[in-house]
C-alpha atoms as a PDB file:
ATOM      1  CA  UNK A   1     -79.823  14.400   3.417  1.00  0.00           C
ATOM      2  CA  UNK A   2     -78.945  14.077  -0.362  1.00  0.00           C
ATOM      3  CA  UNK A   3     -75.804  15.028  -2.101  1.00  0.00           C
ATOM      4  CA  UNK A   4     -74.811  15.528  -6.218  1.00  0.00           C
ATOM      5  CA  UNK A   5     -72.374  13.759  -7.697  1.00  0.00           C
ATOM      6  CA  UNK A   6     -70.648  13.457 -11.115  1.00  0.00           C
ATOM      7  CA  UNK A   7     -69.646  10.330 -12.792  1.00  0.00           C
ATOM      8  CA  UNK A   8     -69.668   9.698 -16.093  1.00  0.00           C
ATOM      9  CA  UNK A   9     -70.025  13.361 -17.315  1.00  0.00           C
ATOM     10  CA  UNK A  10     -73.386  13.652 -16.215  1.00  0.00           C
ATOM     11  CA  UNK A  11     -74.920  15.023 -12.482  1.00  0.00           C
ATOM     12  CA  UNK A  12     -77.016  12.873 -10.335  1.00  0.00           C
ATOM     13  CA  UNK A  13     -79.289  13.666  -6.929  1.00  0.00           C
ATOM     14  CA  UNK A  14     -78.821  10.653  -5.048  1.00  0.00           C
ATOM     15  CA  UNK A  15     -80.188   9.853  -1.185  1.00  0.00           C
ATOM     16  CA  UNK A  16     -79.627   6.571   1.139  1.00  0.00           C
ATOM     17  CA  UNK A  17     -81.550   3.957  -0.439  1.00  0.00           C
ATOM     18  CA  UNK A  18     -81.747   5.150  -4.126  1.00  0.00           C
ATOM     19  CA  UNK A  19     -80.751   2.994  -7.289  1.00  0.00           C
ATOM     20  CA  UNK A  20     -78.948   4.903  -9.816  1.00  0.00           C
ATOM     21  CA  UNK A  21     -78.311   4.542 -13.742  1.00  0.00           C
ATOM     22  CA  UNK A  22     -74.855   5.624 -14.467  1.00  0.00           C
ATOM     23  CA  UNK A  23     -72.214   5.034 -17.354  1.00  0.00           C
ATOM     24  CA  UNK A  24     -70.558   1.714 -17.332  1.00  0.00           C
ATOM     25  CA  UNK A  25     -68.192   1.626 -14.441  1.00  0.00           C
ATOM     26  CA  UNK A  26     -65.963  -1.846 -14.578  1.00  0.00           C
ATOM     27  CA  UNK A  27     -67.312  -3.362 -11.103  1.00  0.00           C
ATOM     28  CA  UNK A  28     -68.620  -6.646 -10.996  1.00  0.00           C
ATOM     29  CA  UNK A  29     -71.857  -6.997  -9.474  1.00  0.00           C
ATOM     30  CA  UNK A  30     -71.833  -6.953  -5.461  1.00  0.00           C
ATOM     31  CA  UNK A  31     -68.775  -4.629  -5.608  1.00  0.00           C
ATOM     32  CA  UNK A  32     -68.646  -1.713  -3.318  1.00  0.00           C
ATOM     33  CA  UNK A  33     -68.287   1.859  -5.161  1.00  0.00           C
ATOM     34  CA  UNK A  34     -66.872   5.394  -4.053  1.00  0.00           C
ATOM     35  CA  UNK A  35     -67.802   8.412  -5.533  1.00  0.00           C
ATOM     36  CA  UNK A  36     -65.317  11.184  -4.568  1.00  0.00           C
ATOM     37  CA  UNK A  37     -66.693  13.954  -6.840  1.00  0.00           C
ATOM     38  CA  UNK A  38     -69.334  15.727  -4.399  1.00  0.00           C
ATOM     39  CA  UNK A  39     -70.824  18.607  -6.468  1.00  0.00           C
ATOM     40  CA  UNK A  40     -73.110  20.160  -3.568  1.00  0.00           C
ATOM     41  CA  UNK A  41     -74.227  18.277  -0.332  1.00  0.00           C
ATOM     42  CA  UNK A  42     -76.798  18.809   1.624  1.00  0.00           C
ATOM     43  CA  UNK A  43     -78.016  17.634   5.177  1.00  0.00           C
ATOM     44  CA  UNK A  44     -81.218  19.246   5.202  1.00  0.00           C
ATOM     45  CA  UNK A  45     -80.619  22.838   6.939  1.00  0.00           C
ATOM     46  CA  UNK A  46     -77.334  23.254   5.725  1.00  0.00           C
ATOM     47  CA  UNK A  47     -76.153  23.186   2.065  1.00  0.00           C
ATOM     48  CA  UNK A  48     -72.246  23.246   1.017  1.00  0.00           C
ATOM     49  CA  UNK A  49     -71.601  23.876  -2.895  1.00  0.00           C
ATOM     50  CA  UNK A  50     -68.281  22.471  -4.268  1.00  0.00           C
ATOM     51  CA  UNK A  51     -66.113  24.882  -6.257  1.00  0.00           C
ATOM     52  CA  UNK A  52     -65.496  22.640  -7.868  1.00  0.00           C
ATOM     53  CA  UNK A  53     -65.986  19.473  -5.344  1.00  0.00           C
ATOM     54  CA  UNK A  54     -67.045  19.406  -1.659  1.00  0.00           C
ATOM     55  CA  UNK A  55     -64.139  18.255   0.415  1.00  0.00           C
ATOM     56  CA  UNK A  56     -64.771  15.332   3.405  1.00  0.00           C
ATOM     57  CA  UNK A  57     -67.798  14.275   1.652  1.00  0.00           C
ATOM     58  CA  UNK A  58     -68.560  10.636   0.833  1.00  0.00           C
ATOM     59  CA  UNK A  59     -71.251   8.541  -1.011  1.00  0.00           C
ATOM     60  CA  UNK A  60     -70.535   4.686  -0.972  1.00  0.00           C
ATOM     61  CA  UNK A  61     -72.996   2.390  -2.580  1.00  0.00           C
ATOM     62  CA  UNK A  62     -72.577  -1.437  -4.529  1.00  0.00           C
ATOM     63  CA  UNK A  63     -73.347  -2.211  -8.053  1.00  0.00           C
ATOM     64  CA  UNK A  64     -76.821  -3.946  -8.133  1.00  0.00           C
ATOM     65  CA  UNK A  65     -76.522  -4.696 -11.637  1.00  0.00           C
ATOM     66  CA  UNK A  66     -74.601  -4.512 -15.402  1.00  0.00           C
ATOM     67  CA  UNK A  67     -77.070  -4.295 -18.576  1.00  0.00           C
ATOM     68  CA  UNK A  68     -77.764  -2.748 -21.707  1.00  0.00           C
ATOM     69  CA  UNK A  69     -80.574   0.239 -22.414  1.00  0.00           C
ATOM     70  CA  UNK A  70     -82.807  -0.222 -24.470  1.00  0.00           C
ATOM     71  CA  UNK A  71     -82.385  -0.624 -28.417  1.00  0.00           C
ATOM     72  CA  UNK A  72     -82.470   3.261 -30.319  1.00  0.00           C
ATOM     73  CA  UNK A  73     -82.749   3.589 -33.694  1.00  0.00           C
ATOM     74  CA  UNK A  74     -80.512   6.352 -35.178  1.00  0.00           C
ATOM     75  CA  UNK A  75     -82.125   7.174 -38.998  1.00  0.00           C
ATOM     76  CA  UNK A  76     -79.869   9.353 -41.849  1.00  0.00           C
ATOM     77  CA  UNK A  77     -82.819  10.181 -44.471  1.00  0.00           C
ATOM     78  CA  UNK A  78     -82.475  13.225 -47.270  1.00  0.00           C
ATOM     79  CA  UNK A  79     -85.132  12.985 -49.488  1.00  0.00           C
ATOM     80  CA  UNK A  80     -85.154  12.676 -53.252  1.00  0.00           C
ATOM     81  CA  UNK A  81     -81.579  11.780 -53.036  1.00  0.00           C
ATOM     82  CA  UNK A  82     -81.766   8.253 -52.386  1.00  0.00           C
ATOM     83  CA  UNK A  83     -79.827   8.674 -49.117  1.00  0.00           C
ATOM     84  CA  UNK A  84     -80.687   6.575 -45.745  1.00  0.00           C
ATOM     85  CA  UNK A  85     -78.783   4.904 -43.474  1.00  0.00           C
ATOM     86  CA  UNK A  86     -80.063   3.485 -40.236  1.00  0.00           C
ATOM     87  CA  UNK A  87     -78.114   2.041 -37.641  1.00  0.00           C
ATOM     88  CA  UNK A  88     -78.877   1.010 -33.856  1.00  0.00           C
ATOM     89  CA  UNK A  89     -77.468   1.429 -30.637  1.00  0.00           C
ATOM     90  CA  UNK A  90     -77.493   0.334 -27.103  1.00  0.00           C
ATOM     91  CA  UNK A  91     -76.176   1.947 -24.176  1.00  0.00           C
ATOM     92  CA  UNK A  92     -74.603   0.105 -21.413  1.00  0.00           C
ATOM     93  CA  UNK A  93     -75.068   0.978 -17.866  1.00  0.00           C
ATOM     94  CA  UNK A  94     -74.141   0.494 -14.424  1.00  0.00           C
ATOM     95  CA  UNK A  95     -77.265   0.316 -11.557  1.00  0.00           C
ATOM     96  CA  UNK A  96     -75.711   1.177  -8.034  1.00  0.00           C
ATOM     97  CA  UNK A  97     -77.745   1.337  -4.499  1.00  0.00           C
ATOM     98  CA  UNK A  98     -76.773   4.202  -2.509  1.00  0.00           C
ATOM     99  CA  UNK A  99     -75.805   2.850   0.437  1.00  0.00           C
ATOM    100  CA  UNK A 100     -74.512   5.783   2.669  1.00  0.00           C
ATOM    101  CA  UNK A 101     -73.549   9.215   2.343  1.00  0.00           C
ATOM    102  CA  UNK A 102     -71.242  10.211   4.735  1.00  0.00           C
ATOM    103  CA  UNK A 103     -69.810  14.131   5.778  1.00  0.00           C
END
């Protein structure tokens, strides 16, 4: 059984039992989370695609953790013009468990 769901603006294949990456969500850790935007769900014979979301389909899982990516290292550079600027970045992130998906 596995379902897709959106958060963030991005699309993720999660299972029971799977840790996922996603954008920064404001839970603290521990916290229970909902995600109510089912893009396709699947319970391994049938398959129902959302147009746009699949209705009476629920994944609940808890934030394991709240960190920052690692560093990246954006670099401007035009040669022979004397032009480079290089800045950083680090993206912050939410790790959930997948506790349940439920149809």
């Amino acid at each position: 059984m596995y379902a897709v769901v959106a958060s963030g603006g991005k699309q993720y294949r999660v299972q029971e039992g799977d840790v996922i990456r996603v954008e920064k969500i404001p839970n603290s850790v521990g916290e229970p989370v909902a995600f109510d935007r089912i893009l396709v769900f699947s319970d391994g014979e049938n398959m129902r695609i959302g147009q746009p979301a699949v209705d009476g389909v629920e994944v609940r899982g808890r934030v394991v953790e709240q960190g920052k990516d690692r560093k990246i290292i954006v670099f401007k550079y035009k040669r022979r013009k004397r032009y480079r600027r290089k800045q950083g970045h680090r993206q912050q992130f939410t790790a959930i468990k997948i506790d349940s998906i439920n149809a």
